[in-house]
N, C-alpha and C. Protein backbone atom coordinates (compact mmCIF):
# COMPACT_ATOMS: atom_id res chain seq x y z
N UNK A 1 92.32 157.39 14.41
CA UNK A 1 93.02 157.01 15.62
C UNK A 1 92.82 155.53 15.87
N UNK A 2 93.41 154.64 16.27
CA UNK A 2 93.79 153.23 16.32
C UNK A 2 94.58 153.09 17.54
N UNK A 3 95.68 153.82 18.22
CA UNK A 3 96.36 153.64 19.17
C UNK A 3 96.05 154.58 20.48
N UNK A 4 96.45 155.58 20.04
CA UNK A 4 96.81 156.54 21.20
C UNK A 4 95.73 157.76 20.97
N UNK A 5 93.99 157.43 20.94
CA UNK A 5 93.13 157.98 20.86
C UNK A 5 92.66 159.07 21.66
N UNK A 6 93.05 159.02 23.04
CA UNK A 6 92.33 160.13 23.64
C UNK A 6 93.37 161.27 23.94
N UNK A 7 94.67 161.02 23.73
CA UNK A 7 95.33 162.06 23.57
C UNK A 7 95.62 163.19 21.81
N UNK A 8 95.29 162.30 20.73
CA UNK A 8 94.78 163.12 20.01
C UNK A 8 93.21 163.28 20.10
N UNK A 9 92.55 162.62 20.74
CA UNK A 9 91.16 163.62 20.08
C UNK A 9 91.40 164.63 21.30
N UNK A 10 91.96 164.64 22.42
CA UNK A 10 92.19 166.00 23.13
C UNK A 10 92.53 167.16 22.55
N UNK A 11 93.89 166.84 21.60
CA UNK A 11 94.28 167.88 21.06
C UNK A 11 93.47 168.12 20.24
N UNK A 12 92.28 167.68 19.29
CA UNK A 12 91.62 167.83 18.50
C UNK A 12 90.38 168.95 18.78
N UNK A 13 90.16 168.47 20.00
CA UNK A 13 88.63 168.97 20.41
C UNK A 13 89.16 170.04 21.32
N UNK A 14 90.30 170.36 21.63
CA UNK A 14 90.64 171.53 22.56
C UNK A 14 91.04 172.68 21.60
N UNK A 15 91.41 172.21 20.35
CA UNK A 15 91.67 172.72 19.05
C UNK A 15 90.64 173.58 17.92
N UNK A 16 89.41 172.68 18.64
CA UNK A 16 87.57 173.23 17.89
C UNK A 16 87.24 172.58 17.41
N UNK A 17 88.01 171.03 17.08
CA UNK A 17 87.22 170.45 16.30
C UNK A 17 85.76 169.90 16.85
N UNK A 18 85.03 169.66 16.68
CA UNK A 18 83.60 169.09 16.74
C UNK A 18 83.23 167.60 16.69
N UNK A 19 84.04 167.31 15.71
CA UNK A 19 83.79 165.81 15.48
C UNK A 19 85.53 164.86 15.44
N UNK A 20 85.58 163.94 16.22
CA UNK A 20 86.43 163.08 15.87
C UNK A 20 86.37 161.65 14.91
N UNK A 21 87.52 161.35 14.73
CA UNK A 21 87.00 159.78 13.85
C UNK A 21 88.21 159.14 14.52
N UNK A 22 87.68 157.53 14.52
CA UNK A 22 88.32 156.64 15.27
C UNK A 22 88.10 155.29 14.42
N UNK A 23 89.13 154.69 13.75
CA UNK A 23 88.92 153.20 13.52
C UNK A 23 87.66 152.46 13.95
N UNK A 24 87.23 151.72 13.65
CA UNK A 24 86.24 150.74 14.38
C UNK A 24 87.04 149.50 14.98
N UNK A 25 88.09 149.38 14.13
CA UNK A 25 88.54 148.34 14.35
C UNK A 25 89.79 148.27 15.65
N UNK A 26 89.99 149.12 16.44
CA UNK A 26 90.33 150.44 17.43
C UNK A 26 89.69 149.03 18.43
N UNK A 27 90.92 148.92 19.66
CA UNK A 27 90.05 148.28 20.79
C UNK A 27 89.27 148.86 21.98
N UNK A 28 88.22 148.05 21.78
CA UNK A 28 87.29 149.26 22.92
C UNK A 28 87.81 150.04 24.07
N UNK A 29 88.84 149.77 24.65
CA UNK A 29 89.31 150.48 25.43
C UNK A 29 89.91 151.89 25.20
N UNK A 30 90.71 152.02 23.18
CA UNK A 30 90.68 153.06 22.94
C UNK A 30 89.35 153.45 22.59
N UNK A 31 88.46 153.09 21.96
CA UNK A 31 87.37 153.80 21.38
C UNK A 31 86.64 155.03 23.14
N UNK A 32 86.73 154.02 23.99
CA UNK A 32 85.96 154.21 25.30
C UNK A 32 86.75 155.62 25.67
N UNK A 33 88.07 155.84 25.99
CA UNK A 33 89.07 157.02 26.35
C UNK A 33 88.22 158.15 25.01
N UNK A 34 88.35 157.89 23.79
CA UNK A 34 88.14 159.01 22.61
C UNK A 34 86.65 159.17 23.10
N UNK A 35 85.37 158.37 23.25
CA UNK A 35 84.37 159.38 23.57
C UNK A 35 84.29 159.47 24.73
N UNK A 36 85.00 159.78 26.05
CA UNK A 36 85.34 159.79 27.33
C UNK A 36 85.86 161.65 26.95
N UNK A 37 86.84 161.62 26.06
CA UNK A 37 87.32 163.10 25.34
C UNK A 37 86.39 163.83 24.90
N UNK A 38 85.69 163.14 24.02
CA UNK A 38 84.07 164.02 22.98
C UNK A 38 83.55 164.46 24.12
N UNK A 39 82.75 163.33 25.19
CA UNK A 39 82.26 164.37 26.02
C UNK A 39 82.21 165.06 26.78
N UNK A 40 83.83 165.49 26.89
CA UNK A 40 84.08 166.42 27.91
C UNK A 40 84.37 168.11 27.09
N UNK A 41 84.27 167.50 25.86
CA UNK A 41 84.26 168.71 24.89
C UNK A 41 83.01 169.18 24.19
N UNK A 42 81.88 168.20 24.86
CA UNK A 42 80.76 168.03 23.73
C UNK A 42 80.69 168.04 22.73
N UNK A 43 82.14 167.38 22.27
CA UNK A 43 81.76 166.70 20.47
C UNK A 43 81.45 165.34 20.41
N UNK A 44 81.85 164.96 19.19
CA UNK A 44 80.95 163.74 18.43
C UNK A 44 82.36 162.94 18.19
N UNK A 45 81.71 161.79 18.13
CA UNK A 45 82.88 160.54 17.17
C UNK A 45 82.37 159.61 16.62
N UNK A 46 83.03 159.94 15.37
CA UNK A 46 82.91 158.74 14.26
C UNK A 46 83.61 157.55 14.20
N UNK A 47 83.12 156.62 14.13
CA UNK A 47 83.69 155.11 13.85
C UNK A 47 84.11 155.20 12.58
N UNK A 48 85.32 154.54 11.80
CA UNK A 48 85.47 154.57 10.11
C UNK A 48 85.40 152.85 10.32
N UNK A 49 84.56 152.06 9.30
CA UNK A 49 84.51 150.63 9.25
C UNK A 49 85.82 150.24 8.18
N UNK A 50 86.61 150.89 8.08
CA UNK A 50 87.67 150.32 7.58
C UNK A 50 88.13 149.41 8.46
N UNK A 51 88.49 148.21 7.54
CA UNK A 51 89.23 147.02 8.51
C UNK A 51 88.39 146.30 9.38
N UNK A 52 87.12 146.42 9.05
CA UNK A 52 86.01 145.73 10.09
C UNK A 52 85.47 144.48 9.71
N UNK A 53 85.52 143.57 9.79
CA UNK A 53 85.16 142.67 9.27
C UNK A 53 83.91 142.43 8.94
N UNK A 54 83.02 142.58 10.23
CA UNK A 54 81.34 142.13 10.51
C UNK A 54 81.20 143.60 10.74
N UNK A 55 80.44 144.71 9.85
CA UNK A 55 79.56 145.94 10.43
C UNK A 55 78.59 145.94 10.91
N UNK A 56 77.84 144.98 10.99
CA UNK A 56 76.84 145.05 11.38
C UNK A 56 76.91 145.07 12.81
N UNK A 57 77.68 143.82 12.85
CA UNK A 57 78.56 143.26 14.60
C UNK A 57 78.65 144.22 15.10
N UNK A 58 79.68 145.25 15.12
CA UNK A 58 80.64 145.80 15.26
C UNK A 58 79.89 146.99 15.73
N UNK A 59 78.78 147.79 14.27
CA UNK A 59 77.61 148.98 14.69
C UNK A 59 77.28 149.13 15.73
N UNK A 60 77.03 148.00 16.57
CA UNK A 60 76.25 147.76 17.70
C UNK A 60 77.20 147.96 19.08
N UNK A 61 78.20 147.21 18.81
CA UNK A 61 79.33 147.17 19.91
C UNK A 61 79.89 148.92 19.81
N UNK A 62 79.63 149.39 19.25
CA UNK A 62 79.93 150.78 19.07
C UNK A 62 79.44 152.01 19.27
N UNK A 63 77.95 151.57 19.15
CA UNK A 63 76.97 152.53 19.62
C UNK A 63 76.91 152.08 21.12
N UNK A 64 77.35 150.85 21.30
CA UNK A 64 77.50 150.68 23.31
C UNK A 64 78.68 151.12 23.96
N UNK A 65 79.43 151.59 23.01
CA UNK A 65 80.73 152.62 23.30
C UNK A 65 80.31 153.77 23.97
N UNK A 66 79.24 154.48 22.92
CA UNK A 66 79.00 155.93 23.06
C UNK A 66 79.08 156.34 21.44
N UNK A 67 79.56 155.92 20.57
CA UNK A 67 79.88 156.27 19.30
C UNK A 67 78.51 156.69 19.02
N UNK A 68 79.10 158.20 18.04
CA UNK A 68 77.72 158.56 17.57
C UNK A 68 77.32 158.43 16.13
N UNK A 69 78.20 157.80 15.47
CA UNK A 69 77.69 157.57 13.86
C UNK A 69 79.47 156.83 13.26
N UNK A 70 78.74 156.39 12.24
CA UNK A 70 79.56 155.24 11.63
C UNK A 70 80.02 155.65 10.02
N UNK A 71 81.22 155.79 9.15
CA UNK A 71 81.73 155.90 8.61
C UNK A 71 81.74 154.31 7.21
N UNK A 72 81.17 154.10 6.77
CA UNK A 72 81.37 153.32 5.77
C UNK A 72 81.87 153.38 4.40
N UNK A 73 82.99 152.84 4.13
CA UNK A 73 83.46 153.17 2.63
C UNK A 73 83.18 152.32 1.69
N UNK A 74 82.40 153.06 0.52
CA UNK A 74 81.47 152.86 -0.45
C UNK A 74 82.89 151.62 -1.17
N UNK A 75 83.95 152.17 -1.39
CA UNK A 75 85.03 151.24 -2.07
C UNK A 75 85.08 149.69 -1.34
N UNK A 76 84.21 149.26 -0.37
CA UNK A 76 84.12 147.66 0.29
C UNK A 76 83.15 146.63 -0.72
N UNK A 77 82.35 147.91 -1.29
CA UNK A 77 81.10 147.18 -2.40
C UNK A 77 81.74 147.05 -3.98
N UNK A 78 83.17 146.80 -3.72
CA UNK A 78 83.41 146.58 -5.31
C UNK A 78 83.23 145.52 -6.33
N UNK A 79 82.98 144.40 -5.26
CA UNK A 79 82.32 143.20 -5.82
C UNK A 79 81.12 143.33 -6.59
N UNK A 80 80.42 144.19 -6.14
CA UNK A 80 79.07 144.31 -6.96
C UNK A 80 79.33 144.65 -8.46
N UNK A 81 78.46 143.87 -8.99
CA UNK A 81 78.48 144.07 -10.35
C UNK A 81 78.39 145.45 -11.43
N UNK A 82 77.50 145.93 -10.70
CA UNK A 82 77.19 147.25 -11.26
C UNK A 82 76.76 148.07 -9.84
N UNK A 83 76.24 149.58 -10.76
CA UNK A 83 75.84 150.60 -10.09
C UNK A 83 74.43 150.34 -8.85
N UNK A 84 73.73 149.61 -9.39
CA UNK A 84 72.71 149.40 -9.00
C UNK A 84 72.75 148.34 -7.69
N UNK A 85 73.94 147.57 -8.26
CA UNK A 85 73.41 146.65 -7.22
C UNK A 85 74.38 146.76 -5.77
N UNK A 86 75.56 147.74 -6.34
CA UNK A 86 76.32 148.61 -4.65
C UNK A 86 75.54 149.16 -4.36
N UNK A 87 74.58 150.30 -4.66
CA UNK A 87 73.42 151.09 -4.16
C UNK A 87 72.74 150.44 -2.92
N UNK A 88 72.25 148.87 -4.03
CA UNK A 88 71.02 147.82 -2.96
C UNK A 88 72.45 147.30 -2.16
N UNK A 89 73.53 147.04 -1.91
CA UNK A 89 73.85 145.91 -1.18
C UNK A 89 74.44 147.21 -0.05
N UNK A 90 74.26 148.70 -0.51
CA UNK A 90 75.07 149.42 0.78
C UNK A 90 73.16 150.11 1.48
N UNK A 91 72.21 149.83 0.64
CA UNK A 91 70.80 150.20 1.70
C UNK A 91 70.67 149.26 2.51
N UNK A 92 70.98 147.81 2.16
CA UNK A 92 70.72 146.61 2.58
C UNK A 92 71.48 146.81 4.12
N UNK A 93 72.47 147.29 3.88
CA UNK A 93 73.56 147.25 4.67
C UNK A 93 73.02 148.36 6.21
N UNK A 94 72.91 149.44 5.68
CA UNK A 94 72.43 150.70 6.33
C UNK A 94 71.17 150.86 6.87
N UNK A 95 70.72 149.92 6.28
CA UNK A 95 69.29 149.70 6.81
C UNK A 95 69.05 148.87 8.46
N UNK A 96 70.16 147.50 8.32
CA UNK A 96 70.41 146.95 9.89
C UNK A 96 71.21 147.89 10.31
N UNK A 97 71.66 148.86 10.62
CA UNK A 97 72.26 149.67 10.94
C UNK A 97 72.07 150.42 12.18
N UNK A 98 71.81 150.55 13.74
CA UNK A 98 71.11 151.70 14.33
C UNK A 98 71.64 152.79 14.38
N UNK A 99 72.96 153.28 13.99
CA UNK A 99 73.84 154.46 14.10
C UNK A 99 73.43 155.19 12.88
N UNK A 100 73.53 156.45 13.01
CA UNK A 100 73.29 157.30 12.04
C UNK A 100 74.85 157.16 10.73
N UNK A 101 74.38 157.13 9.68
CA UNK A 101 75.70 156.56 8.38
C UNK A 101 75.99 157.37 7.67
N UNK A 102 77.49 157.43 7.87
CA UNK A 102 78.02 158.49 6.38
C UNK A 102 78.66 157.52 5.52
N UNK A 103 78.92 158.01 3.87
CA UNK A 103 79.76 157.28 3.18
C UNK A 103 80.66 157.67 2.91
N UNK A 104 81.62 157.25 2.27
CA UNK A 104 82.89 157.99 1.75
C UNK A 104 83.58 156.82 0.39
N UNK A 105 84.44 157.43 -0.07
CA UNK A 105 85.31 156.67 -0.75
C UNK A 105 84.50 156.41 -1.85
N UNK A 106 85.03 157.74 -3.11
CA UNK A 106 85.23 157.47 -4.55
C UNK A 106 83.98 157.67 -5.01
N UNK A 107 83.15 158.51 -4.71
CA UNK A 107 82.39 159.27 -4.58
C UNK A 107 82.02 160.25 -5.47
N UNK A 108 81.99 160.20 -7.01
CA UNK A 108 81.91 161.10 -8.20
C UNK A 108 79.80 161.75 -7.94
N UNK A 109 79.75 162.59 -9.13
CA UNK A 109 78.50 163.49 -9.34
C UNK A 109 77.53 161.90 -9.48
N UNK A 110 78.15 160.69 -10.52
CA UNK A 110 77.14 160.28 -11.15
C UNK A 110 76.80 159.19 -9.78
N UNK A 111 77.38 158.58 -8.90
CA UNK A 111 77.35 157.69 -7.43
C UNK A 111 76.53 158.69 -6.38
N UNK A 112 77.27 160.13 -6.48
CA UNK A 112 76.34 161.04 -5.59
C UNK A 112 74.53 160.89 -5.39
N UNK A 113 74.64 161.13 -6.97
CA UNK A 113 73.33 161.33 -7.29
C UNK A 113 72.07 159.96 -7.01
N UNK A 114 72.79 158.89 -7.04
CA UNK A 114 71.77 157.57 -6.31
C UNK A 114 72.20 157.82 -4.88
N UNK A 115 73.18 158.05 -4.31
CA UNK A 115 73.43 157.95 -2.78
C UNK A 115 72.69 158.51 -2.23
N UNK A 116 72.25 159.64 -2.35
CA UNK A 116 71.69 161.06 -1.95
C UNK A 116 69.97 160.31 -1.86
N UNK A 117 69.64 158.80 -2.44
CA UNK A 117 68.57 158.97 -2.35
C UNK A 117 68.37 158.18 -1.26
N UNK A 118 69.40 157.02 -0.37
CA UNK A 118 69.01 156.75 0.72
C UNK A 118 69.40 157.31 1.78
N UNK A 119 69.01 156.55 3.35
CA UNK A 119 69.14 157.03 4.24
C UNK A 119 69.96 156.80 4.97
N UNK A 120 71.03 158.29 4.64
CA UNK A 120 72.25 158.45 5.06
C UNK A 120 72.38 159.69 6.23
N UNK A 121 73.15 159.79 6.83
CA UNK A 121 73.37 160.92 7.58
C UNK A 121 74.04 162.16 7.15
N UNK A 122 75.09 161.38 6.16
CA UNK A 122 75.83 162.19 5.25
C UNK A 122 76.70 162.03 3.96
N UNK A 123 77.17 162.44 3.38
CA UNK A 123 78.21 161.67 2.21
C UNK A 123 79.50 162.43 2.64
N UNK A 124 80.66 161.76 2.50
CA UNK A 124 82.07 162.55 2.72
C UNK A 124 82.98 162.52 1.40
N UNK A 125 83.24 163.49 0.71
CA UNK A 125 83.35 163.39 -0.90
C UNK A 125 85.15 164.26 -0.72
N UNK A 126 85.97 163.39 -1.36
CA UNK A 126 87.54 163.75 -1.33
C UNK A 126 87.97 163.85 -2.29
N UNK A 127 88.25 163.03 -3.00
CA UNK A 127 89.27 163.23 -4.60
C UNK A 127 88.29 163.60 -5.80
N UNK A 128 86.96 163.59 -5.40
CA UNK A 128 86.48 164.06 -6.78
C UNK A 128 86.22 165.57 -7.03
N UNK A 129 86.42 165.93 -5.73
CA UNK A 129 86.84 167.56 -5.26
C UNK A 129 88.28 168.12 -5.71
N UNK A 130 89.11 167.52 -4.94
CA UNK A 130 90.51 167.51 -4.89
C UNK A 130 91.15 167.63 -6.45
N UNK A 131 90.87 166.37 -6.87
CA UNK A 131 91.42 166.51 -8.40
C UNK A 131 90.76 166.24 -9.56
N UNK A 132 89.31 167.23 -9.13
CA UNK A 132 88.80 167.97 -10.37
C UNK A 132 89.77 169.23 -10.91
N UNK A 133 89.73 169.28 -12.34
CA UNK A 133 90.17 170.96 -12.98
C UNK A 133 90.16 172.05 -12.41
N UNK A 134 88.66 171.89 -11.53
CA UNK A 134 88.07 173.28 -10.97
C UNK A 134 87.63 172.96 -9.46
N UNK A 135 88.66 172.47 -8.82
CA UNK A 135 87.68 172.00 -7.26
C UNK A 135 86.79 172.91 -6.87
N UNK A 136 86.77 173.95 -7.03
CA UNK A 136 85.14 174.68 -6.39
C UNK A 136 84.21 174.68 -7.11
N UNK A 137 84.63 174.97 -8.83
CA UNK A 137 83.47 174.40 -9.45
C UNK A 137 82.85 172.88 -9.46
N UNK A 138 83.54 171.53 -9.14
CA UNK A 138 82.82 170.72 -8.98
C UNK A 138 82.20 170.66 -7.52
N UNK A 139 82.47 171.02 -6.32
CA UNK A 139 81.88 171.41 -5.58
C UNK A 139 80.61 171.94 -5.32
N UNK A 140 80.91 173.13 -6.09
CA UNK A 140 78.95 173.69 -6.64
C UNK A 140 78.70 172.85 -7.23
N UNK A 141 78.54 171.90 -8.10
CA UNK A 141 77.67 170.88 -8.64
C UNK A 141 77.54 170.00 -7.89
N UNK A 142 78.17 169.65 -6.53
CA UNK A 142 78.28 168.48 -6.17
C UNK A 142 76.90 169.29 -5.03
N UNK A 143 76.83 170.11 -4.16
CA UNK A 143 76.21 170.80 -3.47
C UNK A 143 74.76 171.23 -4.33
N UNK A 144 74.74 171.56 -5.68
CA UNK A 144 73.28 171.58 -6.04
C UNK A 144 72.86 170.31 -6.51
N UNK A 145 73.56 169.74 -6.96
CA UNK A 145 72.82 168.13 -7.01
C UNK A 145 72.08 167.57 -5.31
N UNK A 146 72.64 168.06 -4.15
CA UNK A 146 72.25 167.58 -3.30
C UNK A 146 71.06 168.73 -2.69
N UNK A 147 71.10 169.47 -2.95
CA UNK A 147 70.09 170.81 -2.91
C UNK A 147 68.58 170.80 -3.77
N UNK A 148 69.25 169.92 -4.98
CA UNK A 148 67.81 170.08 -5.60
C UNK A 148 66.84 169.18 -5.52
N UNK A 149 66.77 168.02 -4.66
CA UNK A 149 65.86 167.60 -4.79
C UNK A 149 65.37 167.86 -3.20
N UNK A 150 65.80 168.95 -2.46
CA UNK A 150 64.79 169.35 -1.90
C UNK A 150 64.22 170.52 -2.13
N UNK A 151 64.77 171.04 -2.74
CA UNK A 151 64.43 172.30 -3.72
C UNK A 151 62.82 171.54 -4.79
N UNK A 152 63.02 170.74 -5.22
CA UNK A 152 62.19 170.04 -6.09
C UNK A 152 60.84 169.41 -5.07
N UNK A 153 61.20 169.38 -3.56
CA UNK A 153 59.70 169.20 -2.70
C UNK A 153 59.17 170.16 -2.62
N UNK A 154 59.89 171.90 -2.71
CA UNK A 154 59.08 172.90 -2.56
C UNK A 154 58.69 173.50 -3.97
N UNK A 155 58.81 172.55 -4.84
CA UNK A 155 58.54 172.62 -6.43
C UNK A 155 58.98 173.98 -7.00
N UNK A 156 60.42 173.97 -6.36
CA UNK A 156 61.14 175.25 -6.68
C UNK A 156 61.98 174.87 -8.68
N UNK A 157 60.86 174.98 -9.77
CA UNK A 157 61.34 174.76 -10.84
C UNK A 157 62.64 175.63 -11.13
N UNK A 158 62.22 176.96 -10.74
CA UNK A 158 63.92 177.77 -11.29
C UNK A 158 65.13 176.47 -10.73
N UNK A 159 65.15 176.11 -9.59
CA UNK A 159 66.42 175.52 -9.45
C UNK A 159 66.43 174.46 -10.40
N UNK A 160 65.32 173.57 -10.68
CA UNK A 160 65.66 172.49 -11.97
C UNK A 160 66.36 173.48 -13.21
N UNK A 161 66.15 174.37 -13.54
CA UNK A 161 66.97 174.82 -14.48
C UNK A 161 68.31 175.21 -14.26
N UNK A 162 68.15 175.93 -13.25
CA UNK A 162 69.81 176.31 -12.79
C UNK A 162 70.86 175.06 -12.52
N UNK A 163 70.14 173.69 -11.77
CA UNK A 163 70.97 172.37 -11.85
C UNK A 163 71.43 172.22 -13.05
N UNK A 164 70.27 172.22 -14.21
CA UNK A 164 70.74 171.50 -15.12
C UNK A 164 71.92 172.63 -15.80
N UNK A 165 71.47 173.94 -16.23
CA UNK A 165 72.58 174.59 -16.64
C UNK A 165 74.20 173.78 -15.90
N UNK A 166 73.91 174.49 -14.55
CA UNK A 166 75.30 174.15 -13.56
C UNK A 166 76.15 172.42 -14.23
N UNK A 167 75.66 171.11 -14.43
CA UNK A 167 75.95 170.17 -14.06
C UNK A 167 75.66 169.88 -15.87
N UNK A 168 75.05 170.18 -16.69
CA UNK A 168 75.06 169.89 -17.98
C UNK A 168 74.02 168.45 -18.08
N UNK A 169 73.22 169.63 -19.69
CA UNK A 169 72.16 168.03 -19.77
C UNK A 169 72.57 166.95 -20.40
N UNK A 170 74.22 166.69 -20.45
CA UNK A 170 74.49 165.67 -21.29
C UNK A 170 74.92 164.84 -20.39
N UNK A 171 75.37 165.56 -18.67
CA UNK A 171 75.48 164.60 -17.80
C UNK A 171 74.42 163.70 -17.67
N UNK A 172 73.14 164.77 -17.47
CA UNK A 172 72.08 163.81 -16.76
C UNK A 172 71.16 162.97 -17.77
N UNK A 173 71.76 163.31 -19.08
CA UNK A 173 71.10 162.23 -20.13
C UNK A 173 71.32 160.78 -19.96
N UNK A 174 72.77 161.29 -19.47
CA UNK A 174 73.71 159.89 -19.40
C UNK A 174 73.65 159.31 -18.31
N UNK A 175 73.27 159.94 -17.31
CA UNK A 175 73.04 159.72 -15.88
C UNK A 175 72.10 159.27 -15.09
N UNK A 176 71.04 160.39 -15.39
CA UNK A 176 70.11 160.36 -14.59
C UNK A 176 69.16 161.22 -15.21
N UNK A 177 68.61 160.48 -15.93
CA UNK A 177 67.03 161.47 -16.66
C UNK A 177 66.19 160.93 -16.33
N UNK A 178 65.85 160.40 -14.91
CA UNK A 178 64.77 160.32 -14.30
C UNK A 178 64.94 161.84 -13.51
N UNK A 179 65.75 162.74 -13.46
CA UNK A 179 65.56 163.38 -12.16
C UNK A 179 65.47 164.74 -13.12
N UNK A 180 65.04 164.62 -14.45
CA UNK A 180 64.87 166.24 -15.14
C UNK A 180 63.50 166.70 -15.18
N UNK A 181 62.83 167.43 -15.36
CA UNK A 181 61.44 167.55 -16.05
C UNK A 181 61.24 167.34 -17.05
N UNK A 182 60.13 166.90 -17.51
CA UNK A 182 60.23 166.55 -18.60
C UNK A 182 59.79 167.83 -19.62
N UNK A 183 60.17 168.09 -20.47
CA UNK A 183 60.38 168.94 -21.90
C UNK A 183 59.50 169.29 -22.51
């Protein structure tokens, strides 16, 4: 929502939804009407930092909205050279952050699997669902990859095997063989 915010998140939240999303880049006066709506429904709203220039700026002016968590798309870090260093420049990022953070955008098993290790609120995963072969089967992989490493604090080994069956050890050879047992 960008324009005419509190008349759809009405229909939204009178509808069941729970959570709304709203531009960031949305002028406070709409953002203010949409969680003016949330809380008369006691739901939630998300900021999406699409189109935002300064997030950091912006985080702040947003959580003085009422906004309850912030939307960042992983596709803004394409400059980065590699894997490693979108990882550091989106913790870097999330870290000045005071709103609780989801990511989104382009979002495969092998990006999951480093995302999942900072501190996020959530991941929001679309086309690698969508137009997989098997959208529910990549789904279950996408859901025990995020399962097992808390499965792995209650040193639940059956699930290290069942991941690896599920997701294949030629993924995580290639991937991520820090996160197998070792053999």
């Amino acid at each position: 929502m960008i324009h005419a915010g509190e008349p759809i998140a009405e229909l939204a939240f009178a509808s069941g939804a729970s959570i709304v999303t709203v531009l960031g880049c949305a002028s406070d006066e709409v953002i203010e009407r949409v969680v003016k709506s949330a809380r008369r429904y006691d739901g939630k709203v998300m900021a999406d930092s699409l189109s935002v220039p300064n997030i950091v700026e912006r985080s702040k002016q947003l959580a003085d909205l009422g906004v309850d968590s912030l939307c960042i798309n992983r596709r803004g870090f394409k400059r980065a050279k590699s894997r490693e260093e979108r990882i550091a420049q989106i913790h870097d990022l999330i870290s000045t952050i005071q709103l609780p953070v989801f990511i989104a955008g382009g979002i495969d098993l092998a990006e999951l699997a480093h995302l999942r290790k900072l501190p996020l609120a959530g991941v929001i995963v679309g086309a690698c669902i969508a137009d997989a072969d098997s959208p529910a089967a990549m789904a279950e992989k996408m859901r025990a990859l995020l399962d097992w490493r808390r499965m792995r604090r209650k040193k639940d080994y059956e699930t290290d095997e069942k991941l690896q069956r599920l997701i294949g050890q030629e993924y995580f050879d290639k991937h991520n063989p820090d996160l197998l047992l070792p053999k």
